[in-house]
Protein backbone atom coordinates (compact mmCIF):
# COMPACT_ATOMS: atom_id res chain seq x y z
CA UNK A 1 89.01 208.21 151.20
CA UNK A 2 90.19 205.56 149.13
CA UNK A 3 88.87 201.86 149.32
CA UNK A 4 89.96 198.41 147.39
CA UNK A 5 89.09 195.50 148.08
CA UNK A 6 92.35 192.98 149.16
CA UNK A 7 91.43 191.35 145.26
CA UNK A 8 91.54 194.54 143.48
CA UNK A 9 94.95 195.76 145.04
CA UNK A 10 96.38 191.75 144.16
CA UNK A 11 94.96 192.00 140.58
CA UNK A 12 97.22 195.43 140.24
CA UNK A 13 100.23 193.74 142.05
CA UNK A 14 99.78 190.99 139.57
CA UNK A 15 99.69 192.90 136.84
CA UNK A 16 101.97 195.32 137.63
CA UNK A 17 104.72 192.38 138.50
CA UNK A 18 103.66 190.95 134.84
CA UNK A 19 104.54 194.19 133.47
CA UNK A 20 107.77 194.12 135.42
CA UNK A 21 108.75 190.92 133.60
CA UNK A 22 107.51 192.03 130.02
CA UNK A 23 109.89 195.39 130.64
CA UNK A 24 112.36 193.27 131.86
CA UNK A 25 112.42 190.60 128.88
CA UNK A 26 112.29 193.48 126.17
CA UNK A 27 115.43 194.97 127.84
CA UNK A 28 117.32 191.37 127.78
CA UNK A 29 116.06 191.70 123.94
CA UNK A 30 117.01 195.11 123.24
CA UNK A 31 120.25 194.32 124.56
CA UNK A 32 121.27 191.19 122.32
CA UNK A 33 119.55 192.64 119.36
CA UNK A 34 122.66 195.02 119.53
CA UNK A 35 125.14 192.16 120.61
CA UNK A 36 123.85 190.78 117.35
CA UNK A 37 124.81 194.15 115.69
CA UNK A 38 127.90 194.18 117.49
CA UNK A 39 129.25 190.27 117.48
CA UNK A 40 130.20 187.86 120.03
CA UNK A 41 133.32 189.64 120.93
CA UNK A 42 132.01 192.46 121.40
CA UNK A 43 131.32 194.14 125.00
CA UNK A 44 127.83 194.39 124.09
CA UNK A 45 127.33 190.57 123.83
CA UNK A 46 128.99 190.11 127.38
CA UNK A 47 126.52 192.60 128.61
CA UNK A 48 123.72 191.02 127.33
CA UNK A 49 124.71 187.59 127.90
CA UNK A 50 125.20 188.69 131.48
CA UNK A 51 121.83 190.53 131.78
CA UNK A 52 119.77 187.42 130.13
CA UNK A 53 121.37 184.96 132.44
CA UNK A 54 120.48 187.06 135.74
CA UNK A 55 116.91 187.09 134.14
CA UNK A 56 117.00 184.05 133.54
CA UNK A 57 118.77 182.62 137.00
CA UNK A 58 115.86 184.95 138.68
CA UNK A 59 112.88 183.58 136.88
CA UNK A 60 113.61 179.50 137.43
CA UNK A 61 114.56 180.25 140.73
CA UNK A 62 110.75 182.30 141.05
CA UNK A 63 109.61 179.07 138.68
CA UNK A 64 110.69 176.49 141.35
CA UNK A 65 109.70 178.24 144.44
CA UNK A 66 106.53 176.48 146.03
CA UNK A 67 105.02 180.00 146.29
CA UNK A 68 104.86 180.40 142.52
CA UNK A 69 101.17 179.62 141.63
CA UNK A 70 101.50 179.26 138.01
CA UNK A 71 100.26 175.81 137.05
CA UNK A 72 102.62 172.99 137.36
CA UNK A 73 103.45 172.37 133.74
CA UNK A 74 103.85 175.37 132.37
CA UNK A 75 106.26 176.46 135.22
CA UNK A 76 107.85 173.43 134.45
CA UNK A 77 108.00 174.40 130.45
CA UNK A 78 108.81 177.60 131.50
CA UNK A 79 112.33 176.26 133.16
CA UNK A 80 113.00 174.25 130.26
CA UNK A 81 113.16 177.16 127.94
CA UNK A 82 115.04 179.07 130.76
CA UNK A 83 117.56 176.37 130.93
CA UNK A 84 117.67 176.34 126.90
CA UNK A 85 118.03 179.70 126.85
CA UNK A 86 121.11 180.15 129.79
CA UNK A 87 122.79 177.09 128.20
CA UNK A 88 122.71 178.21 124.81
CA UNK A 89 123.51 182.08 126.17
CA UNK A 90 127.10 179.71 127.54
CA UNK A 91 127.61 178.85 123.79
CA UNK A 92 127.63 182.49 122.75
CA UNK A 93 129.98 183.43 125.83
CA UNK A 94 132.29 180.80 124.89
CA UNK A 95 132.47 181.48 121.32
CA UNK A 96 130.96 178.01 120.14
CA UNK A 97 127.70 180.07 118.75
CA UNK A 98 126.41 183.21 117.69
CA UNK A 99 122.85 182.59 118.05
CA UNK A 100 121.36 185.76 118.99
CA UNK A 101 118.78 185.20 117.00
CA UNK A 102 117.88 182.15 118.40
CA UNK A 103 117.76 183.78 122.29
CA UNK A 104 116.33 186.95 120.83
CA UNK A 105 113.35 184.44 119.42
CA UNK A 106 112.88 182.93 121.86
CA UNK A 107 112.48 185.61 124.43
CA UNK A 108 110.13 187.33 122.68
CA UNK A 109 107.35 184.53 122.39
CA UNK A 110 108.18 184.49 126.22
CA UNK A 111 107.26 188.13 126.51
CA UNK A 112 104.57 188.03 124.33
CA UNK A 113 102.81 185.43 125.91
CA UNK A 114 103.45 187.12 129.34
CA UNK A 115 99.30 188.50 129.91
């Protein structure tokens, strides 16, 4: 009844796994957008500090697989910013920062450039 070719149902696997990530970035965002709100001692900033660096742990590890068949320098730019963004999440965990802004930023030109 129904026929795809093997490309057709790896273009929607593709894109549905790219959706995945972009509703999976904008929920790291939505939640430190109200850590912000809230402050870093605030529950809401552990949560989201927690939530960005399982994201975050999850992508690099995808990023360094041999699998992943993104091009070799921008999964390699795309750990970078991961690392940036975990170590700089530590800061805000430990009190040294409050840059929410700074991982909310960030994570949205990484969403939005997610096509």
């Amino acid at each position: 009844m129904y026929q795809f070719s093997y490309a057709e149902v790896q273009s929607d696997s593709v894109a549905d796994a790219k959706d995945r990530e972009r509703q999976i970035l904008t929920r790291s965002i939505d939640l430190l957008v109200v850590a912000k709100d809230k402050g870093v001692p605030s529950v809401e900033a552990a949560q989201a500090i927690h939530f960005l660096n399982r994201v975050w742990s999850t992508f690099i590890e995808d990023l360094g697989s041999e699998e992943n068949e993104l091009p070799q320098e921008l999964r390699a730019n795309l750990i970078s910013i991961g690392l940036w963004l975990l170590r700089e999440a530590e800061e805000v965990h430990q009190g040294r920062s409050d840059n929410f802004e700074g991982l909310i930023e960030v994570s949205q030109i990484i969403r939005d450039g997610i096509q």
